[in-house]
Protein backbone atom coordinates (compact mmCIF):
# COMPACT_ATOMS: atom_id res chain seq x y z
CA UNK A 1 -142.28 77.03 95.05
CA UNK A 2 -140.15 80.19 96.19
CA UNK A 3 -136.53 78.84 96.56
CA UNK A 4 -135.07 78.88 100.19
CA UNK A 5 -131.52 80.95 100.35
CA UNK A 6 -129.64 77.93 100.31
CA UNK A 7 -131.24 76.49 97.31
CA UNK A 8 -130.95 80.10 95.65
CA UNK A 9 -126.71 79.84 96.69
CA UNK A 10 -126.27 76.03 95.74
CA UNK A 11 -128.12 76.87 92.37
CA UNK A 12 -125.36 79.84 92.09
CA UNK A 13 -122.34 77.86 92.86
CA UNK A 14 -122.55 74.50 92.73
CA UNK A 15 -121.11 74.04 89.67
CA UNK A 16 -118.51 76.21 90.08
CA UNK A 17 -117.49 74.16 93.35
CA UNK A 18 -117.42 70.76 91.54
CA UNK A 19 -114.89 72.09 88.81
CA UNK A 20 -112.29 73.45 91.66
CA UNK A 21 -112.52 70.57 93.95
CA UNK A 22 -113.63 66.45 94.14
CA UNK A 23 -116.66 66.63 96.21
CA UNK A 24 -117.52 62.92 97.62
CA UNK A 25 -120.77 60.93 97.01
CA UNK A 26 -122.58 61.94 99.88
CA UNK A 27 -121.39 65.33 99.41
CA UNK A 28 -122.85 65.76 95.93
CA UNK A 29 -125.70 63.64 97.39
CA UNK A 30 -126.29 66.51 100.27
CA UNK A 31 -126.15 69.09 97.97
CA UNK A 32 -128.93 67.37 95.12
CA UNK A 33 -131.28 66.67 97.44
CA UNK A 34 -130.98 70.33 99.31
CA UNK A 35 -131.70 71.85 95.78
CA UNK A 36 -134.40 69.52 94.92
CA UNK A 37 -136.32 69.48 98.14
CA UNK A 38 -139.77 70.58 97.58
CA UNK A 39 -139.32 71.43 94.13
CA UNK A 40 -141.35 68.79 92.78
CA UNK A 41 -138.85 66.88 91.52
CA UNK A 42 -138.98 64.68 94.56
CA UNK A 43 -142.59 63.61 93.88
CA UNK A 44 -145.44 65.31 95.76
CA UNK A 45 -148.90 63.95 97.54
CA UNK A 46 -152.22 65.19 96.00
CA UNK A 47 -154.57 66.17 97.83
CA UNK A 48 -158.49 66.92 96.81
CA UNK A 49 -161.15 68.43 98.84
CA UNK A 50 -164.49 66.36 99.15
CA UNK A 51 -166.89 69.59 99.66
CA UNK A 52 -165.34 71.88 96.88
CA UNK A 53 -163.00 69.43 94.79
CA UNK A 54 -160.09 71.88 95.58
CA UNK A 55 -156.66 69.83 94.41
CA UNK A 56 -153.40 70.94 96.56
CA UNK A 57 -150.44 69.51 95.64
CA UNK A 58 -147.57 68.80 98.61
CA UNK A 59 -143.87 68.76 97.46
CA UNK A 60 -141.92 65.71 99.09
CA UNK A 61 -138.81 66.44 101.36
CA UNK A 62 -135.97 65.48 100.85
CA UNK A 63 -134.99 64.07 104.52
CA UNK A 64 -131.17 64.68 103.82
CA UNK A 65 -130.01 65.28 107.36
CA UNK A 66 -127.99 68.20 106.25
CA UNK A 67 -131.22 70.39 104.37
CA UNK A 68 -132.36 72.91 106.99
CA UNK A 69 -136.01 72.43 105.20
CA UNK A 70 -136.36 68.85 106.82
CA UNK A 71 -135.46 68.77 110.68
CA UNK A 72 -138.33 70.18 112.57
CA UNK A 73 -140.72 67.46 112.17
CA UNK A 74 -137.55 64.68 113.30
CA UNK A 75 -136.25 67.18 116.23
CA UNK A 76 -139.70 67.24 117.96
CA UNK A 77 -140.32 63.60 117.44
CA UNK A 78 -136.77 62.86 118.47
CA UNK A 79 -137.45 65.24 121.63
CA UNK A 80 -140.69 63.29 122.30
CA UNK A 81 -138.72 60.11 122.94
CA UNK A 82 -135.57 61.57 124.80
CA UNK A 83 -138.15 63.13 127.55
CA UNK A 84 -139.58 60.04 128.39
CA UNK A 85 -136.27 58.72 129.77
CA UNK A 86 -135.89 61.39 131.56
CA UNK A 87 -134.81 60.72 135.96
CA UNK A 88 -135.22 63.22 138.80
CA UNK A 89 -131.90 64.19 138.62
CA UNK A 90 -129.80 67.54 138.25
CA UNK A 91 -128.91 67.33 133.90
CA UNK A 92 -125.69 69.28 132.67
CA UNK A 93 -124.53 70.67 129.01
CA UNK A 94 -120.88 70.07 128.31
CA UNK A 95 -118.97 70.95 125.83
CA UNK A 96 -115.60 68.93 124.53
CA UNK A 97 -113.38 71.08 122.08
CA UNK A 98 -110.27 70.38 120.38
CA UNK A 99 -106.99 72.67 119.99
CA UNK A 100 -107.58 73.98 116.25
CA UNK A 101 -104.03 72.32 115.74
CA UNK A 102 -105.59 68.91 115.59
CA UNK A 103 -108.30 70.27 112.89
CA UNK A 104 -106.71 69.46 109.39
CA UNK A 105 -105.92 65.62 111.11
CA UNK A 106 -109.66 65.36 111.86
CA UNK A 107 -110.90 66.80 108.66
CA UNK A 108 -108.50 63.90 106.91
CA UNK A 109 -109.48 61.02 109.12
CA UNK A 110 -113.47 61.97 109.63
CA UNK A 111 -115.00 58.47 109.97
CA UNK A 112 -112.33 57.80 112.77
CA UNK A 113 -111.42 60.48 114.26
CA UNK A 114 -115.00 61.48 115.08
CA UNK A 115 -115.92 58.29 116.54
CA UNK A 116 -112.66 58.86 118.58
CA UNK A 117 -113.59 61.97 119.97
CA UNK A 118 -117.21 60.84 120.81
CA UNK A 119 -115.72 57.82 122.51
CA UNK A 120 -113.18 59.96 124.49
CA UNK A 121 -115.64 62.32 125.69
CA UNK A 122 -118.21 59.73 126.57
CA UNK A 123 -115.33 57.67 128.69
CA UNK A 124 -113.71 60.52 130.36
CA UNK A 125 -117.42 61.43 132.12
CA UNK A 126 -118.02 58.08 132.70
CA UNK A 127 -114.70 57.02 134.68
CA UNK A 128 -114.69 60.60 136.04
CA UNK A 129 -118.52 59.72 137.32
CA UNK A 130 -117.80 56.29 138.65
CA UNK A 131 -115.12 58.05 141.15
CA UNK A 132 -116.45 58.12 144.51
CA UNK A 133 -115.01 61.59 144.69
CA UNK A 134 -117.17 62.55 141.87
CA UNK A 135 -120.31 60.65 141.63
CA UNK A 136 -119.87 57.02 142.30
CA UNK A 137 -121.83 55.59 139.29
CA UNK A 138 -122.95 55.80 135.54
CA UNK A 139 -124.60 58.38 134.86
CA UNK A 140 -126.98 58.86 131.04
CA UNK A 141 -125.12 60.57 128.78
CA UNK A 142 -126.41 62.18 124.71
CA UNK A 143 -123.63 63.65 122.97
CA UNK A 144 -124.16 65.08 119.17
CA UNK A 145 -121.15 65.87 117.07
CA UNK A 146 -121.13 69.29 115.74
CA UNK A 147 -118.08 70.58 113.15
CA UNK A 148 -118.62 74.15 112.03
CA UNK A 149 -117.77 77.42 114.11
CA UNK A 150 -120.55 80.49 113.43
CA UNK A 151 -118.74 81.46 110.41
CA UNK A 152 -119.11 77.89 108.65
CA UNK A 153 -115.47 76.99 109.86
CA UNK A 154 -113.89 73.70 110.82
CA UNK A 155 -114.72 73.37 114.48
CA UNK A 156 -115.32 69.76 115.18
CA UNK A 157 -116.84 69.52 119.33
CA UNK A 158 -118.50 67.59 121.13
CA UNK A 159 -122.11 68.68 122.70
CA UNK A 160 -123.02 66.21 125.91
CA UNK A 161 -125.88 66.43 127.50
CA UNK A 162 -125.12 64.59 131.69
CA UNK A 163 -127.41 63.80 134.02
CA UNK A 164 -126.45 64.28 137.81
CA UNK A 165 -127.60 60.71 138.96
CA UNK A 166 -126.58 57.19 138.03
CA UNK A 167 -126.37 53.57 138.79
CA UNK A 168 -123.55 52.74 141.15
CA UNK A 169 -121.88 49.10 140.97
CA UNK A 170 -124.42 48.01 143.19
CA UNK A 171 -127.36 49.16 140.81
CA UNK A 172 -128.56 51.46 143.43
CA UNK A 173 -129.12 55.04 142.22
CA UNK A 174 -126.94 58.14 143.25
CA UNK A 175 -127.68 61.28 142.67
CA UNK A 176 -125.37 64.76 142.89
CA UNK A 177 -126.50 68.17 143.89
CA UNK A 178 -127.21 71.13 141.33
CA UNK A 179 -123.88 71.68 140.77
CA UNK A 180 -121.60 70.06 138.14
CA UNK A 181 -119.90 66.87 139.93
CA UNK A 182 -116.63 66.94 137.69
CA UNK A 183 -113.94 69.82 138.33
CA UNK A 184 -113.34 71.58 134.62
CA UNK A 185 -109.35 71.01 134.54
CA UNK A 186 -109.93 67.26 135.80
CA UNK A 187 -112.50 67.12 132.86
CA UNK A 188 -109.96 69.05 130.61
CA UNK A 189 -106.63 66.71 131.33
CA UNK A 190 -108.55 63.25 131.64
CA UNK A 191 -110.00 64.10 127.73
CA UNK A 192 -106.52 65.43 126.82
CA UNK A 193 -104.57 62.49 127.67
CA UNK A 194 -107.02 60.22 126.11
CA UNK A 195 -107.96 61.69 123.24
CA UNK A 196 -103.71 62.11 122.28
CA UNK A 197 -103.03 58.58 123.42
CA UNK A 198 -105.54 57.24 121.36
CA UNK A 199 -104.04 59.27 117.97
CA UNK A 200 -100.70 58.37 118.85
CA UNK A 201 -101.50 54.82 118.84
CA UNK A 202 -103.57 54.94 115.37
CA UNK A 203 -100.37 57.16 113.74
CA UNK A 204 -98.05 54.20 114.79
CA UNK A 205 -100.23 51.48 113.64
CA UNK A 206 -100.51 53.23 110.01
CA UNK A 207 -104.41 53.87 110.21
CA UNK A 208 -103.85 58.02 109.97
CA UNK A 209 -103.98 59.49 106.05
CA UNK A 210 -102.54 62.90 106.18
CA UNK A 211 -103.91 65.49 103.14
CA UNK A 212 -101.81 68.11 102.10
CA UNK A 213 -102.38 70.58 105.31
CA UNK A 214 -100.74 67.77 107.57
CA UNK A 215 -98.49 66.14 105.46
CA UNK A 216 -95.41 67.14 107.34
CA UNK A 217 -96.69 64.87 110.39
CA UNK A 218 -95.99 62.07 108.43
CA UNK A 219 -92.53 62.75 109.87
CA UNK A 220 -91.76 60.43 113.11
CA UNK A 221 -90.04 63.84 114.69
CA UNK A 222 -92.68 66.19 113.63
CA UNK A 223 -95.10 64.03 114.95
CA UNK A 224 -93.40 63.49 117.96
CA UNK A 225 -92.75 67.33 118.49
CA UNK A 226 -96.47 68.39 117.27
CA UNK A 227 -98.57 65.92 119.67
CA UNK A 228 -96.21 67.01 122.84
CA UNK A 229 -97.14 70.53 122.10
CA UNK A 230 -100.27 69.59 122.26
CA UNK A 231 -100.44 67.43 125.38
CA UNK A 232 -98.43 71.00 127.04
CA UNK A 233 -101.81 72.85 125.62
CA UNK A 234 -104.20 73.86 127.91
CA UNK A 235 -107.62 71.97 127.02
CA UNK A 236 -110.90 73.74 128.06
CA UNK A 237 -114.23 71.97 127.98
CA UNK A 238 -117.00 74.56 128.58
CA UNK A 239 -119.60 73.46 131.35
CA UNK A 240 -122.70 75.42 129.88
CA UNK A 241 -125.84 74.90 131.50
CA UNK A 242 -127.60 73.00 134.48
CA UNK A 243 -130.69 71.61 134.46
CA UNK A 244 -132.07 71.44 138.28
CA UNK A 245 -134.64 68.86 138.10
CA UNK A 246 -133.67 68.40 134.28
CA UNK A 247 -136.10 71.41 133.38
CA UNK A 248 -136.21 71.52 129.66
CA UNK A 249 -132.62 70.20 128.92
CA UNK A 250 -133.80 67.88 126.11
CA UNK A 251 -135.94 70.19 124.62
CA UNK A 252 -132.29 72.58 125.00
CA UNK A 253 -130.17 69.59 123.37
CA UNK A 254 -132.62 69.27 120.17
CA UNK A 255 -131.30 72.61 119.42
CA UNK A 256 -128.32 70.82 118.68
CA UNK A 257 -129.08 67.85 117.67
CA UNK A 258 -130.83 68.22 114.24
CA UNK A 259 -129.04 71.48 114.10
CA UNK A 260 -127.24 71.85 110.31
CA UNK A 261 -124.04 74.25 109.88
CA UNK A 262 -126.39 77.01 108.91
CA UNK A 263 -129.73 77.95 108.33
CA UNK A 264 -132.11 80.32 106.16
CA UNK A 265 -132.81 82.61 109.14
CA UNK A 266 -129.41 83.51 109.60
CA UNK A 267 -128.63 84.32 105.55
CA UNK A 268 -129.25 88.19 105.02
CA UNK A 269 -128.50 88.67 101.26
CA UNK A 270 -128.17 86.47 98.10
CA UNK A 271 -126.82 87.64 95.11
CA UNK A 272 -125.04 85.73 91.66
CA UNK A 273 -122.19 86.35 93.61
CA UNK A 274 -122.37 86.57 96.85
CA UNK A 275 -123.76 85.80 99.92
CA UNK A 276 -123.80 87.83 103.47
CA UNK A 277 -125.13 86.04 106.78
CA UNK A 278 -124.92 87.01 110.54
CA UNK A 279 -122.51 85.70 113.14
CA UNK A 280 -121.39 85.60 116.09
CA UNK A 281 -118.11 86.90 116.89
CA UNK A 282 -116.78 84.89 120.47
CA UNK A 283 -114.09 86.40 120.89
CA UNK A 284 -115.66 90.02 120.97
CA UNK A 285 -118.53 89.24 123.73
CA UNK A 286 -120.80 87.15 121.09
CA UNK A 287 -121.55 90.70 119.32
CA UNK A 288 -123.40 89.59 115.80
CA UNK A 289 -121.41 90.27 112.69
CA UNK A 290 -122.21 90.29 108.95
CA UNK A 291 -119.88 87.48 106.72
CA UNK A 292 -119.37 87.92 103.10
CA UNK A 293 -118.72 85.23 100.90
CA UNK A 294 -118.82 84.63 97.76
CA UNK A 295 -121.19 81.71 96.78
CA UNK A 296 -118.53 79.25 95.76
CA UNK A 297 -116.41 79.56 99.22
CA UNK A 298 -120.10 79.52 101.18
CA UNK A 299 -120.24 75.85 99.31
CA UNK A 300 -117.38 75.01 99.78
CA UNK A 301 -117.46 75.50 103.63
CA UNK A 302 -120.93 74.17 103.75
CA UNK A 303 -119.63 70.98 102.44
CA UNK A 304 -116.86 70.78 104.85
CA UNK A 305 -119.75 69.52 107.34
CA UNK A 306 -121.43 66.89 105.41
CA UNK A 307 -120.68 64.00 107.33
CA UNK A 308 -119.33 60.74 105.98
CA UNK A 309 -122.19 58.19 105.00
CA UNK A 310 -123.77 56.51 107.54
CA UNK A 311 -121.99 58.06 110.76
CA UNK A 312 -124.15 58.66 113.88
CA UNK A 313 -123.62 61.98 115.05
CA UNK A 314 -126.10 61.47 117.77
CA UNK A 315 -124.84 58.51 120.49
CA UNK A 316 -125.69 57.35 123.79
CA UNK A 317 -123.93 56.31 126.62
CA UNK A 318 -123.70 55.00 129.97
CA UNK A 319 -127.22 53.89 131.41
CA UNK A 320 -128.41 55.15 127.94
CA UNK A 321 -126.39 52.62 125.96
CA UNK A 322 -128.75 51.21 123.52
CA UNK A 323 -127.96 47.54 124.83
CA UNK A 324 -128.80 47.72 128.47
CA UNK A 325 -130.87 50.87 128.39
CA UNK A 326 -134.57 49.74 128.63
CA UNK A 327 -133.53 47.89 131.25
CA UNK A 328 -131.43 50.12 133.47
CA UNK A 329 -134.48 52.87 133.22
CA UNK A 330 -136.86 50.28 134.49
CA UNK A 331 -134.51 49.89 137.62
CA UNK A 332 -134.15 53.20 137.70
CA UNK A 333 -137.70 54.50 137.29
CA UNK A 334 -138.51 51.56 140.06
CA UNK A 335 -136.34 52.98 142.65
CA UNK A 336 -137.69 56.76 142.09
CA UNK A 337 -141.06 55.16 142.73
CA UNK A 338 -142.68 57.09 138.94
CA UNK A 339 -141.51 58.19 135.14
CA UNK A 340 -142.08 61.67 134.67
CA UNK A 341 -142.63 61.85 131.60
CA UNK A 342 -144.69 59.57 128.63
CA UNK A 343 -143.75 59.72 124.76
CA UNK A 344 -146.90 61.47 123.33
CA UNK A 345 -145.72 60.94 119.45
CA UNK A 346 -145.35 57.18 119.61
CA UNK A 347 -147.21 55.11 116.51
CA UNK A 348 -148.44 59.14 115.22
CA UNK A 349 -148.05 59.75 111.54
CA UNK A 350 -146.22 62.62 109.98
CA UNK A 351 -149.82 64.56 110.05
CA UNK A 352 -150.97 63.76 113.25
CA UNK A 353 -147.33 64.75 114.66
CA UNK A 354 -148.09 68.40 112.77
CA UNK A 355 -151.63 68.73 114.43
CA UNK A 356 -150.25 68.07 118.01
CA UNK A 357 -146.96 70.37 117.43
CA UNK A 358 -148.22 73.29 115.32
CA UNK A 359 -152.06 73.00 115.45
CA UNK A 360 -151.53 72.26 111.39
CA UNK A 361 -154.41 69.97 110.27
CA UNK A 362 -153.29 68.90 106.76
CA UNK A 363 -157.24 68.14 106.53
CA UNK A 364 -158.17 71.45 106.71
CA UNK A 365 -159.19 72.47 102.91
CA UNK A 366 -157.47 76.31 102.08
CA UNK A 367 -159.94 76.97 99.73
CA UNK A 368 -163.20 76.38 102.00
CA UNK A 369 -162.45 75.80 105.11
CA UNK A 370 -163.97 72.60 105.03
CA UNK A 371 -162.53 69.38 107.26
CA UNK A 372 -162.33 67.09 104.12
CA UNK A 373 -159.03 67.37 102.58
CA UNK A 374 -158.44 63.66 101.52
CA UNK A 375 -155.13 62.08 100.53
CA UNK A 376 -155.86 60.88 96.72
CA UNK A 377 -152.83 59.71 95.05
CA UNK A 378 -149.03 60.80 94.51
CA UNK A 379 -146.29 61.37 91.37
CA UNK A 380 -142.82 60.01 92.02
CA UNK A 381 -139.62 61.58 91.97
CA UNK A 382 -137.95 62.21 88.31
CA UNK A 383 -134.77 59.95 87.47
CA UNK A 384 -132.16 61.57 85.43
């Protein structure tokens, strides 16, 4: 099988990464299964035709959340189930970013520190939304954590997908108009203040490691000094899109959620040496620039973005909290009087999920044409 541009850069560099830095275990694990996925060495599926006895042989996946080969298939299936807990209801895209002077802290704390900022964004639109100036209930929130910029930097944000309509304290529904309910700098100081006081308290309870880019916070008076710089900062969370009628705003969010730091389509050149890949440059109008790299600092920034093993980067919140959120959608659906929408993937296989997507019928035979391709065995992955 031709090598994607990844696999062609990892195969470059990847051991010249490991012998300048330590990558971790589910770093090196990331970057195995990206350059084994559909190679074969994974195991494939035979396949044999029962008109011409034609044998086709499928490569296995290697379903590492971070391989751009392997999302597709999970985005649209993930999509399917979003849209059918779907409301009438406006739906908004928000976006909660940190000052870059918090980004070496983050990088060092990851497990926490994301979970931090996923629970500050999720409670500053939730308190904001249970204001009767606001809203006056809980509205269904999806956030997805994304950490890269276009150029493969350290940008940890926040993407939150909002609907306009909730369940009041009452558990009668409320609903807002087509514009956004929350004022920007209400939504800006609100996550500020949280989001510091919540640091704070971790630095002075000892829970904070600080690498070799921070280590100077480790200082009671630098630390002091650095985090009231920040809370003097202005904070800008960027309201993106609205939904009237919610539209296609989950078919909008799985562009983000199984969304990897980079993909194939936007690498131009590989060489032994280097790579070159477009961009977008934000603070020049989103003009599209060419990057130059050289393989090892591609990897090297690619890694920066594995996430640490077992963290959700997808969550759900408020009416959508996985405890209460099968039943809060029955209320909810009850009131409206319908559900708009029905999950059409539900108990499909993987195959059945391709026909309905991309009219692909694995049974079609590419040698004859014939309707009789028939699943006939499989080889396993190779252990080193």
């Amino acid at each position: 099988m031709h090598k994607s541009k990844i696999q062609q850069i990892l195969d470059h560099a990847w051991n010249q990464y490991c012998d300048s830095f330590c990558p971790s275990s589910v770093q090196s694990k990331a970057a195995h299964s990206i350059m084994n996925c559909k190679s074969g060495t994974l195991g494939c599926n035979i396949s044999i035709c029962q008109d011409c006895d034609h044998t086709a042989f499928h490569h296995n996946s290697c379903r590492n959340r971070n391989c751009p080969n392997c999302q597709a298939v999970l985005k649209e299936v993930w999509i399917d189930q979003r849209r059918s807990e779907v409301i009438d209801a406006p739906y908004f895209h928000v976006v909660f970013t940190v000052p870059a002077e918090l980004n070496s802290l983050i990088y060092s704390n990851q497990k926490l520190l994301y979970s931090l900022l996923h629970r500050c964004s999720a409670e500053t639109l939730i308190e904001l939304a249970s204001d009767h100036k606001y809203l006056g209930a809980t509205p269904g929130i999806i956030q997805v954590l994304h950490t890269w910029g276009q150029e493969l930097n350290f940008h940890p944000h926040i993407h939150c997908i909002i609907s306009g309509g909730g369940l009041s304290k009452d558990r009668k529904l409320k609903t807002c108009q087509s514009r956004f309910f929350i004022p920007a700098k209400v939504l800006a100081r609100k996550f500020r203040g949280k989001l510091l006081a919540c640091i704070n308290d971790h630095y002075h309870s000892g829970k904070l490691c600080f690498s070799a880019s921070c280590r100077s916070l480790r200082n009671s008076y630098a630390w002091k000094e650095w985090r009231d710089a920040l809370y003097k900062k202005p904070w800008c969370p960027d309201i993106r899109e609205t939904f009237n009628g919610f539209g296609n705003a989950i078919e909008y969010l799985g562009r983000y959620t199984h969304r990897i730091a980079i993909t194939n389509t936007r690498i131009k050149t590989v060489t032994e040496e280097l790579v070159t890949f477009m961009a977008k440059d934000y603070k020049n109008n989103a003009l599209t620039k060419e990057v130059t790299l050289t393989n090892k600092e591609f990897v090297r920034r690619l890694m920066m973005h594995v996430l640490p093993c077992g963290f959700q980067k997808i969550r759900y919140y408020g009416f959508l909290n996985n405890r209460s959120k099968q039943k809060n959608l029955t209320l909810i659906f009850r009131i409206q009087g319908h559900r708009r929408f029905k999950a059409m993937f539900t108990g499909l296989s993987i195959s059945e999920v391709l026909k309905q997507v991309w009219d692909y019928d694995v049974h079609i035979c590419p040698k004859c044409g014939g309707n009789n391709m028939r699943h006939s065995g499989r080889t396993y992955a190779l252990r080193n």
